[in-house]
N, C-alpha and C. Protein backbone atom coordinates (compact mmCIF):
# COMPACT_ATOMS: atom_id res chain seq x y z
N UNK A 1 -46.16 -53.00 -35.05
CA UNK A 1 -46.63 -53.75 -33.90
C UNK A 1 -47.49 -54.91 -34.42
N UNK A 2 -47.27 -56.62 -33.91
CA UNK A 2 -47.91 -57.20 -34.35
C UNK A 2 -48.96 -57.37 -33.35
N UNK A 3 -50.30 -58.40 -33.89
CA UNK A 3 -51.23 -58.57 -33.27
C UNK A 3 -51.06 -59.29 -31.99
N UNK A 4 -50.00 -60.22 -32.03
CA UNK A 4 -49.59 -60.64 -30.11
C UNK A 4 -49.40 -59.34 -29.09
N UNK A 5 -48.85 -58.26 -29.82
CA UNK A 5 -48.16 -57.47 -29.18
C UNK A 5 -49.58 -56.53 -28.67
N UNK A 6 -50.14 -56.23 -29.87
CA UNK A 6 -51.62 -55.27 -29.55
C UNK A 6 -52.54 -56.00 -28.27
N UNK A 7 -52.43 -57.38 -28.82
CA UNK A 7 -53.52 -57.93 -27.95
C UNK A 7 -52.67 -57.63 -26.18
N UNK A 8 -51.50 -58.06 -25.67
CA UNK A 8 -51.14 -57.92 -24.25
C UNK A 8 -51.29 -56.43 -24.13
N UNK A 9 -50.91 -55.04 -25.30
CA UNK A 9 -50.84 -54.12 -24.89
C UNK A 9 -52.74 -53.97 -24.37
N UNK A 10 -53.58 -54.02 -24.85
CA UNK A 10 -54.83 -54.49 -24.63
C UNK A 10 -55.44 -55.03 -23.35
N UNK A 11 -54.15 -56.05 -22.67
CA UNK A 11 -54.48 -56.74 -21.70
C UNK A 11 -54.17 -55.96 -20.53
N UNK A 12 -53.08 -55.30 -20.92
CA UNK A 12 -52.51 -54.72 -19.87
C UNK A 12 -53.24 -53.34 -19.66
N UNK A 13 -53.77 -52.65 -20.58
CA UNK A 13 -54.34 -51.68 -20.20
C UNK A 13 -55.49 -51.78 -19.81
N UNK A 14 -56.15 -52.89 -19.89
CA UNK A 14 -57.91 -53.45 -18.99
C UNK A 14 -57.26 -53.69 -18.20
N UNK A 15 -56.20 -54.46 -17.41
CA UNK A 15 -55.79 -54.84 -15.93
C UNK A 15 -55.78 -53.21 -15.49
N UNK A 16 -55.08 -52.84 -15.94
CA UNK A 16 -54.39 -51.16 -15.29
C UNK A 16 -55.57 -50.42 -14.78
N UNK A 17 -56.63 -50.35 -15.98
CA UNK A 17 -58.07 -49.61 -15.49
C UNK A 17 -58.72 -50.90 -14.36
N UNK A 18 -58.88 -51.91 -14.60
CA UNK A 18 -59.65 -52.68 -13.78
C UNK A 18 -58.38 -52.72 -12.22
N UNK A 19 -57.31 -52.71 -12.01
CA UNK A 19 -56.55 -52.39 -10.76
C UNK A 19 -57.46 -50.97 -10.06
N UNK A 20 -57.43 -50.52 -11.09
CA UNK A 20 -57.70 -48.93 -10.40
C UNK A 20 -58.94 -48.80 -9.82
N UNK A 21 -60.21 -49.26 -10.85
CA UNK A 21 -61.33 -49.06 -10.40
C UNK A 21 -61.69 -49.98 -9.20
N UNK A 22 -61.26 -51.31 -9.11
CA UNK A 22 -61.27 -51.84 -7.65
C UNK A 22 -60.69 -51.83 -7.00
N UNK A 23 -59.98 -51.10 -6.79
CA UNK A 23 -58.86 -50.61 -5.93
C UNK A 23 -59.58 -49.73 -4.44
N UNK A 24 -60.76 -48.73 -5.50
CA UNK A 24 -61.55 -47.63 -4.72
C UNK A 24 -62.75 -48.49 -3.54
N UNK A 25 -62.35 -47.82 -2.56
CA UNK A 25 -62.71 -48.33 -1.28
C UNK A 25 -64.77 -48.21 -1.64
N UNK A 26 -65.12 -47.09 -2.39
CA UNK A 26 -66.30 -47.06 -2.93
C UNK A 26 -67.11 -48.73 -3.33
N UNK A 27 -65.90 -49.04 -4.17
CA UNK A 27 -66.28 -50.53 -4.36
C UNK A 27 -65.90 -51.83 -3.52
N UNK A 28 -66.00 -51.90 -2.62
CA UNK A 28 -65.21 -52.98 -1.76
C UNK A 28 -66.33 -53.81 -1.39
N UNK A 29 -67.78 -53.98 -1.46
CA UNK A 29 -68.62 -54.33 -1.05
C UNK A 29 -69.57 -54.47 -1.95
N UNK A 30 -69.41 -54.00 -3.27
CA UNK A 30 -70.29 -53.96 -3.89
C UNK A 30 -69.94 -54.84 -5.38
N UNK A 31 -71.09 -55.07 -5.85
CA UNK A 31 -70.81 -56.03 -7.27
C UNK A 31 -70.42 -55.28 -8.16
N UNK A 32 -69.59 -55.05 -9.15
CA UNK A 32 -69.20 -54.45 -10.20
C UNK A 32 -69.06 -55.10 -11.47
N UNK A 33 -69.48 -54.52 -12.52
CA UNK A 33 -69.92 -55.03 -14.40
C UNK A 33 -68.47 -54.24 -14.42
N UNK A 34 -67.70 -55.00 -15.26
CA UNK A 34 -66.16 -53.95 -15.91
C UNK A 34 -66.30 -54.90 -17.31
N UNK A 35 -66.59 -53.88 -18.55
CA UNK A 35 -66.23 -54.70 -19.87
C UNK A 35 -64.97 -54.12 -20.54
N UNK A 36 -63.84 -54.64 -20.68
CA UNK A 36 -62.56 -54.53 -21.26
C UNK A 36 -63.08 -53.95 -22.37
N UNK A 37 -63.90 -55.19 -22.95
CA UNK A 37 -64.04 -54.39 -24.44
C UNK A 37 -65.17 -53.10 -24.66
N UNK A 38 -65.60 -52.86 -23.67
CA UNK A 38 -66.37 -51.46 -24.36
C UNK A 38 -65.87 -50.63 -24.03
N UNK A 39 -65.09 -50.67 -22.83
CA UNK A 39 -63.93 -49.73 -22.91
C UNK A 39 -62.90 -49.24 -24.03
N UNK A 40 -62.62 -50.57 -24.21
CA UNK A 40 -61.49 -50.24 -25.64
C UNK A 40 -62.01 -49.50 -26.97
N UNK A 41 -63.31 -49.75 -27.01
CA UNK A 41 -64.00 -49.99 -28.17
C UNK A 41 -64.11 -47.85 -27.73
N UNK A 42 -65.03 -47.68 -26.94
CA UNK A 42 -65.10 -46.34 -26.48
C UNK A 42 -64.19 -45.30 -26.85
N UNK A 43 -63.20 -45.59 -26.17
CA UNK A 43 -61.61 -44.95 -26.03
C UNK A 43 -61.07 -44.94 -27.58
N UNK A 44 -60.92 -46.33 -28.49
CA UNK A 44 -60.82 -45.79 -29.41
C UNK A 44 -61.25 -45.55 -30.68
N UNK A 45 -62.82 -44.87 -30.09
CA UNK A 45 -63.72 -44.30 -31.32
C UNK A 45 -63.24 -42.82 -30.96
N UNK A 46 -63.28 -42.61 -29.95
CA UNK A 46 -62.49 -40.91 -29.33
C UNK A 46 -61.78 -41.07 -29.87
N UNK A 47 -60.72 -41.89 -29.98
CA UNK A 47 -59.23 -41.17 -30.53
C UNK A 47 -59.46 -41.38 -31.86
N UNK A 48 -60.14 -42.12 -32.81
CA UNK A 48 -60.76 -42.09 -34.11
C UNK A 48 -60.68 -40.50 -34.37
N UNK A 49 -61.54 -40.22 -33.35
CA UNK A 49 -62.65 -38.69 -33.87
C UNK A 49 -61.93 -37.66 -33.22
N UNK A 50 -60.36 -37.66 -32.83
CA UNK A 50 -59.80 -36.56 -32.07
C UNK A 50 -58.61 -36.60 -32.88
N UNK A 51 -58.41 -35.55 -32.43
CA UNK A 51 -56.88 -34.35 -33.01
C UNK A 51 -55.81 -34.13 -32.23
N UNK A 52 -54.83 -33.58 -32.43
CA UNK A 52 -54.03 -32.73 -31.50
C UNK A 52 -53.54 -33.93 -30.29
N UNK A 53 -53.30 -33.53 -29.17
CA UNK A 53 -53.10 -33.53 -27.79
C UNK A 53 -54.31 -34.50 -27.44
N UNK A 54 -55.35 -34.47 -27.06
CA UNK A 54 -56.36 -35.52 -27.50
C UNK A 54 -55.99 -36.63 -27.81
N UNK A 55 -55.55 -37.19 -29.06
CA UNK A 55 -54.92 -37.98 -29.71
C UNK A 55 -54.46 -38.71 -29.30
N UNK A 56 -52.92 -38.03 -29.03
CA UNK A 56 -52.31 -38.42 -28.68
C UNK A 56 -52.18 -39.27 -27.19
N UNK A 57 -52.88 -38.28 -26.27
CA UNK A 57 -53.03 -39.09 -25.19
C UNK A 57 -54.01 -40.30 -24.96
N UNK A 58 -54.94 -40.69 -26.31
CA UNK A 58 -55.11 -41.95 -26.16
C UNK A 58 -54.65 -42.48 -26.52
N UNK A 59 -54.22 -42.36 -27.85
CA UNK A 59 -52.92 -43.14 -27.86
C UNK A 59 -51.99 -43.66 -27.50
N UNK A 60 -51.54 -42.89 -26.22
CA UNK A 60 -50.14 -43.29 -25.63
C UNK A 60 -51.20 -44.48 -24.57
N UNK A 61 -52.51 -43.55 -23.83
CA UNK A 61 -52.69 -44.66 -22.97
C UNK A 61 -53.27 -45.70 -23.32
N UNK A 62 -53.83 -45.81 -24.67
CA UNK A 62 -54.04 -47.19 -25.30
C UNK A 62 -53.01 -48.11 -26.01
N UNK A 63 -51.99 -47.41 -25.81
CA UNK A 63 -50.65 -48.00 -26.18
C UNK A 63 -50.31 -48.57 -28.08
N UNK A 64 -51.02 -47.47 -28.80
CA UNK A 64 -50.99 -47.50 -30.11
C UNK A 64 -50.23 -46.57 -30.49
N UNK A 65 -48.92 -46.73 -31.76
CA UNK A 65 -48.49 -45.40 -32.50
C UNK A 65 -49.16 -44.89 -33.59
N UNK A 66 -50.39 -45.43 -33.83
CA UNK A 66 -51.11 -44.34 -34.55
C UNK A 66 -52.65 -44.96 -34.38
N UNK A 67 -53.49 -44.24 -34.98
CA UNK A 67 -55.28 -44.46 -35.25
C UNK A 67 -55.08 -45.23 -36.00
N UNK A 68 -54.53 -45.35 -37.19
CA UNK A 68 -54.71 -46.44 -38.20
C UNK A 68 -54.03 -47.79 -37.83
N UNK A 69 -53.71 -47.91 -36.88
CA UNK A 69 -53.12 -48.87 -36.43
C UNK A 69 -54.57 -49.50 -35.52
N UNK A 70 -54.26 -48.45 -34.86
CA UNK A 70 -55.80 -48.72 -33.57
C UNK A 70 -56.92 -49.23 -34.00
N UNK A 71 -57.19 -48.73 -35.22
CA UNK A 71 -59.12 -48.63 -36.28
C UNK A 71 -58.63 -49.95 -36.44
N UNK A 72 -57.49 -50.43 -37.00
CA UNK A 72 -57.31 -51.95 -37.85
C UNK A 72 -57.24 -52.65 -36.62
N UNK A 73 -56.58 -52.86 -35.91
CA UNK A 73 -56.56 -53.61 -34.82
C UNK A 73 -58.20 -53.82 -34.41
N UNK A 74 -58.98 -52.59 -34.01
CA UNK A 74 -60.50 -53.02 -33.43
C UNK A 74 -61.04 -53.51 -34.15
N UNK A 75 -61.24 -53.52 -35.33
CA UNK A 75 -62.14 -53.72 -36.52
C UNK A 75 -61.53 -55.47 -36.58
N UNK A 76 -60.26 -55.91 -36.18
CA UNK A 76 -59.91 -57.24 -36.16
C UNK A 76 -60.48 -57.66 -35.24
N UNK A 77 -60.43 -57.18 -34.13
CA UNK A 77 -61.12 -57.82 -32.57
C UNK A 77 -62.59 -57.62 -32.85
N UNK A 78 -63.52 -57.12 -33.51
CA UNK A 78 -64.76 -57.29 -33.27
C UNK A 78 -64.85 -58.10 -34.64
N UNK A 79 -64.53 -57.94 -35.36
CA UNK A 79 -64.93 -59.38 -36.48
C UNK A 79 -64.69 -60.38 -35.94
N UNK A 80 -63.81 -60.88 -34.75
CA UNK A 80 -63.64 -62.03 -34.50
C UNK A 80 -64.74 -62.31 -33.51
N UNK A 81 -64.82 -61.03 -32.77
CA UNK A 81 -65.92 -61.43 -31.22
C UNK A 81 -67.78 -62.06 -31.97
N UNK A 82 -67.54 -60.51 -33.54
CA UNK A 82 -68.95 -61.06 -33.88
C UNK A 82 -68.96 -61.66 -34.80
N UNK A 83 -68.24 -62.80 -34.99
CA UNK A 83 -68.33 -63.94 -36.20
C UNK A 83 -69.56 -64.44 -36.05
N UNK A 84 -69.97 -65.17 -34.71
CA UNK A 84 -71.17 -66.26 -34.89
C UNK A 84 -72.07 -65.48 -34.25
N UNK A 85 -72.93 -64.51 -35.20
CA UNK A 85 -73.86 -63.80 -34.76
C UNK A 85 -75.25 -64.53 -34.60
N UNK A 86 -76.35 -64.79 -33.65
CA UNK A 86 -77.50 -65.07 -34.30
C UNK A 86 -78.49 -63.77 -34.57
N UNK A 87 -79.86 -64.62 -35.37
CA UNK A 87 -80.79 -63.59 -36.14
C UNK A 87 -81.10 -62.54 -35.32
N UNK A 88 -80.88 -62.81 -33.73
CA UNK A 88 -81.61 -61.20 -33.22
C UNK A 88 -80.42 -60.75 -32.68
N UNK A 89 -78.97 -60.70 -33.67
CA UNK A 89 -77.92 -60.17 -33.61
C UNK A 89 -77.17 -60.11 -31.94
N UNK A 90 -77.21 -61.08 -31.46
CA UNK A 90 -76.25 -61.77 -30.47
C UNK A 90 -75.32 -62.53 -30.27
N UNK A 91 -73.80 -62.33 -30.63
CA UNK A 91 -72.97 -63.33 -30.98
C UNK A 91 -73.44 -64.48 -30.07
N UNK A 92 -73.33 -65.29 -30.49
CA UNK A 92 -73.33 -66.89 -29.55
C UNK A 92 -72.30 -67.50 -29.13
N UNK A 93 -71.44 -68.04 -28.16
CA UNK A 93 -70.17 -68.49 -27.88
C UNK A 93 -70.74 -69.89 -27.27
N UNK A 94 -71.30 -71.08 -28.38
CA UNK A 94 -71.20 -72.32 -27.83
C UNK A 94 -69.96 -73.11 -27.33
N UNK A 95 -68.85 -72.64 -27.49
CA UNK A 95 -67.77 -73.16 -26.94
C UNK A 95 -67.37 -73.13 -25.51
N UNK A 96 -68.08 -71.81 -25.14
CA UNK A 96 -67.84 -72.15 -23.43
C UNK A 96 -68.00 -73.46 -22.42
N UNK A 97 -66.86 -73.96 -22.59
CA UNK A 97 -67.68 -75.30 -21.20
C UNK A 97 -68.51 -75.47 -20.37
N UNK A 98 -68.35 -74.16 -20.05
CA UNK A 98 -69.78 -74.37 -18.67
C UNK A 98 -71.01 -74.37 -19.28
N UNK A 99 -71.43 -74.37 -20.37
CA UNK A 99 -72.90 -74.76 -21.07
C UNK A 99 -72.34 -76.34 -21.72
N UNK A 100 -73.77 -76.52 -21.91
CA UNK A 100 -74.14 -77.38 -22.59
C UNK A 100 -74.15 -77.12 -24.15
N UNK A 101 -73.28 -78.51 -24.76
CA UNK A 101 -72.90 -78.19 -26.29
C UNK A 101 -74.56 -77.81 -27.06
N UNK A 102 -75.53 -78.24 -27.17
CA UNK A 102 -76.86 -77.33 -27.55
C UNK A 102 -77.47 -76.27 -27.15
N UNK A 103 -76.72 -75.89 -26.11
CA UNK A 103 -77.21 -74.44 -25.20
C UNK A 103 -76.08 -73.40 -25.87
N UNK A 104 -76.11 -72.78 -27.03
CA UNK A 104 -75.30 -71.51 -27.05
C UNK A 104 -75.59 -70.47 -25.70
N UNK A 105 -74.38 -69.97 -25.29
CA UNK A 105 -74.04 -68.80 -24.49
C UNK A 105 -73.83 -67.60 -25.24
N UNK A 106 -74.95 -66.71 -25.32
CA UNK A 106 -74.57 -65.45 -26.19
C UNK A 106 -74.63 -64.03 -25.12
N UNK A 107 -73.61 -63.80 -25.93
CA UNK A 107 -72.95 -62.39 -25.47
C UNK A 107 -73.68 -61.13 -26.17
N UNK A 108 -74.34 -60.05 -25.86
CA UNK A 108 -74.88 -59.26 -26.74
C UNK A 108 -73.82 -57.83 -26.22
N UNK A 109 -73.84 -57.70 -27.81
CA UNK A 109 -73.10 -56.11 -27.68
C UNK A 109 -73.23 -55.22 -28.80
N UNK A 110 -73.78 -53.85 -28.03
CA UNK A 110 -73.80 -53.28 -29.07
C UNK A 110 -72.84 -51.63 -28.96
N UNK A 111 -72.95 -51.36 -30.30
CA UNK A 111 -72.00 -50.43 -30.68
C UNK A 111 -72.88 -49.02 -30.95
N UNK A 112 -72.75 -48.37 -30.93
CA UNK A 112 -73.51 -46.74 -31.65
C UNK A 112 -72.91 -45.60 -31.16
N UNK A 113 -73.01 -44.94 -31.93
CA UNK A 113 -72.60 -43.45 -31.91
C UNK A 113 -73.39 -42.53 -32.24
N UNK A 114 -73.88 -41.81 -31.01
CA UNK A 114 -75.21 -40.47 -31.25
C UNK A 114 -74.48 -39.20 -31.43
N UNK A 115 -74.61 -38.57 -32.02
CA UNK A 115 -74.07 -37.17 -32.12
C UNK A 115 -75.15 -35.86 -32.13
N UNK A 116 -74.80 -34.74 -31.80
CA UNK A 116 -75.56 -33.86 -31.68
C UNK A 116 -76.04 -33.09 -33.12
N UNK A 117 -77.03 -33.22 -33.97
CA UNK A 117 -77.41 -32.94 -35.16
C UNK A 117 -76.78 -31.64 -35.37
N UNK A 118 -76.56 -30.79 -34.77
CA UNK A 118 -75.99 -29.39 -35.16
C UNK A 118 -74.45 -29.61 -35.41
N UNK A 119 -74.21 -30.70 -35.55
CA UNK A 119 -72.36 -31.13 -35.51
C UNK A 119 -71.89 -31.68 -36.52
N UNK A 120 -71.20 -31.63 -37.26
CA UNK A 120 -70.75 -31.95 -38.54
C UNK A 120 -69.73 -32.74 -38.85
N UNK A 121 -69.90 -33.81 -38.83
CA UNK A 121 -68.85 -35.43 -38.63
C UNK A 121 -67.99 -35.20 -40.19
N UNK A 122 -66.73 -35.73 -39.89
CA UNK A 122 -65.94 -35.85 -41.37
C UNK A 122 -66.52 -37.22 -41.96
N UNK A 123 -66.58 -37.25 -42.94
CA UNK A 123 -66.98 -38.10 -44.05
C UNK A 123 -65.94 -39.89 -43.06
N UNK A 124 -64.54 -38.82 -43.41
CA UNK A 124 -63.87 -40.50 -43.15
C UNK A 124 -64.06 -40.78 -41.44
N UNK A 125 -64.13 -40.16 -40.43
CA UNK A 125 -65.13 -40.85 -39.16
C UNK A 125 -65.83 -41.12 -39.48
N UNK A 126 -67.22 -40.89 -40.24
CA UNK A 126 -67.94 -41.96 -40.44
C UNK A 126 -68.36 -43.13 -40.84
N UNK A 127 -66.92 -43.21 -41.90
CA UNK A 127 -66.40 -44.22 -42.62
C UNK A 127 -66.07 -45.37 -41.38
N UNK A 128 -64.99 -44.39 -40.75
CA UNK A 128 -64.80 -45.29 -39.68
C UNK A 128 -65.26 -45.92 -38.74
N UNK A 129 -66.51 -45.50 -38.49
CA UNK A 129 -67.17 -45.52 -36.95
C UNK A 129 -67.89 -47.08 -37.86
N UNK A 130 -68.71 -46.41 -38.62
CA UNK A 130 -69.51 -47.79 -39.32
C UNK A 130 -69.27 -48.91 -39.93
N UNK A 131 -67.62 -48.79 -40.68
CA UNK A 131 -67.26 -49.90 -41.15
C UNK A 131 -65.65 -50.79 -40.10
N UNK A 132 -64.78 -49.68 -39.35
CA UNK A 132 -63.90 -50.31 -38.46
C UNK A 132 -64.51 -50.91 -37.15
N UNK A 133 -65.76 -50.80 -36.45
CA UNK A 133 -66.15 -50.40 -35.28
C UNK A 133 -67.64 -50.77 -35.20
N UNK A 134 -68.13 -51.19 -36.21
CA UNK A 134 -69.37 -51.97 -36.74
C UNK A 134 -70.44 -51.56 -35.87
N UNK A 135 -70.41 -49.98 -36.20
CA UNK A 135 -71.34 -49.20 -34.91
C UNK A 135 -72.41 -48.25 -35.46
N UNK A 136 -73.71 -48.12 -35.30
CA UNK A 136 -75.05 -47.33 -35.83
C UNK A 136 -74.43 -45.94 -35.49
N UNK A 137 -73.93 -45.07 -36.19
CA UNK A 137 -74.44 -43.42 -36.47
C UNK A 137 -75.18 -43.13 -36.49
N UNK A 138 -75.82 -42.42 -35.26
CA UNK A 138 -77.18 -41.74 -35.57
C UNK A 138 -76.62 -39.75 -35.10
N UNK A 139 -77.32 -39.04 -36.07
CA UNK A 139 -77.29 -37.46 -35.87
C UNK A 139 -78.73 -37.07 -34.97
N UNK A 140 -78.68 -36.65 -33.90
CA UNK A 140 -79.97 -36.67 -33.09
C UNK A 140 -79.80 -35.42 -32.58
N UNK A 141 -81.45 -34.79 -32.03
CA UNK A 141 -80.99 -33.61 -31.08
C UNK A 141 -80.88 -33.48 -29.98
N UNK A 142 -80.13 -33.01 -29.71
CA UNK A 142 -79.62 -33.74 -28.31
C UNK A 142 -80.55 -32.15 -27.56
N UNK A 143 -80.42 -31.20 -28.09
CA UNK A 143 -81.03 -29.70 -27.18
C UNK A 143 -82.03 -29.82 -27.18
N UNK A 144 -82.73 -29.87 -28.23
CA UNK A 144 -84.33 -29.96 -27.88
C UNK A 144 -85.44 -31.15 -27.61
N UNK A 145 -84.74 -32.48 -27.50
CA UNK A 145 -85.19 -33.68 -27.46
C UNK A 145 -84.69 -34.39 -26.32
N UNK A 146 -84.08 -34.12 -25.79
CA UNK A 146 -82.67 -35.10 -25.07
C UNK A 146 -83.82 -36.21 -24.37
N UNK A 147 -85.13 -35.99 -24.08
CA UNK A 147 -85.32 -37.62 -23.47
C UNK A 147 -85.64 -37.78 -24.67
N UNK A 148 -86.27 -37.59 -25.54
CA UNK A 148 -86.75 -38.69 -26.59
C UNK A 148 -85.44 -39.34 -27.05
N UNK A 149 -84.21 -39.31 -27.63
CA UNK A 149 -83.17 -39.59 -27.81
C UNK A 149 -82.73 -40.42 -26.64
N UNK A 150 -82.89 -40.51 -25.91
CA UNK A 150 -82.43 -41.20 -23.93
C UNK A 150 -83.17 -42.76 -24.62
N UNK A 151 -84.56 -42.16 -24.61
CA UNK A 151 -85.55 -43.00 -24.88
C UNK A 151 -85.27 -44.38 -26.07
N UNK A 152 -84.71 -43.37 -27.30
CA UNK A 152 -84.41 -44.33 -28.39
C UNK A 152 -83.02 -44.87 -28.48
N UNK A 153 -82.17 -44.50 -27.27
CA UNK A 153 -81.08 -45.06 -27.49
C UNK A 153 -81.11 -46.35 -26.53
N UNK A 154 -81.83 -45.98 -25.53
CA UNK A 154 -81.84 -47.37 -24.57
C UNK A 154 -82.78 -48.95 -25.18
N UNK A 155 -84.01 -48.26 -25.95
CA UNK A 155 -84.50 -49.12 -27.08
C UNK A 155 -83.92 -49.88 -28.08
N UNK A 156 -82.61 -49.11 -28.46
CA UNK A 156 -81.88 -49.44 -29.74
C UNK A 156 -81.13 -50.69 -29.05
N UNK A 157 -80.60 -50.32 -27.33
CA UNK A 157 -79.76 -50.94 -27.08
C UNK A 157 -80.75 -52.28 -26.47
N UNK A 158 -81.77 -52.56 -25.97
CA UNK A 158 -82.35 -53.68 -25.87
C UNK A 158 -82.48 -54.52 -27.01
């Protein structure tokens, strides 16, 4: 599969979820945030870190024939999104027209993966998570801490 092909399969599966979710009469009145890409990005760190049946069904509904296809593909789309990072790590997109050419428009996004410290990650997910997916691993406790962890993840993410 080449990268034209990944990118519409991509397109088509953010239309498909974004049909659906405004579709629901819940939202008919109300403002809604939908990010394609943290969706994608989400979906396939799961199928990264899944097996079996699992797998596969993100796969099929992310429309990839394998993870290593998927990991290379994301790891292409976010090197490109975060090429022009600035220092307090916010890509900048001065190209948008609707700003002004000295006014960068930056997009902030971030990536992480918390896991429950009693859980034991394979070496190559973590390989993956941090170098395809350009995302903070953190091992936290989720049982005996869960707000302090609430606490430092919403921090991390400001």
């Amino acid at each position: 599969m080449d990268l034209r092909e990944s990118i519409t399969n991509q397109t088509n599966v953010s239309l498909s979820i974004a049909n659906h979710l405004f579709s629901k009469q819940s939202h008919q009145d109300k403002n809604v945030v939908f990010s394609p890409l943290s969706l994608q990005v989400v979906l396939s760190i799961i199928a990264a870190g899944s097996d079996g049946p699992t797998r596969q069904q993100l796969l099929d509904f992310l429309r990839f024939k394998s993870t290593d296809h998927l990991n290379s593909f994301v790891s292409h789309l976010l090197s490109v999104i975060l090429k022009n990072v600035t220092p307090s790590h916010q890509p900048c997109l001065p190209f948008l027209e609707a700003a002004p050419p000295t006014t960068p428009v930056c997009l902030s996004f971030a990536n992480g993966v918390w896991v429950e410290q009693s859980l034991t990650l394979q070496s190559s997910f973590k390989q993956i998570v941090t170098t395809d997916y350009k995302a903070t691993l953190a091992s936290v406790d989720f049982q005996n801490k869960a707000d302090e962890v609430t606490n430092e993840v919403n921090l991390w993410v400001e």
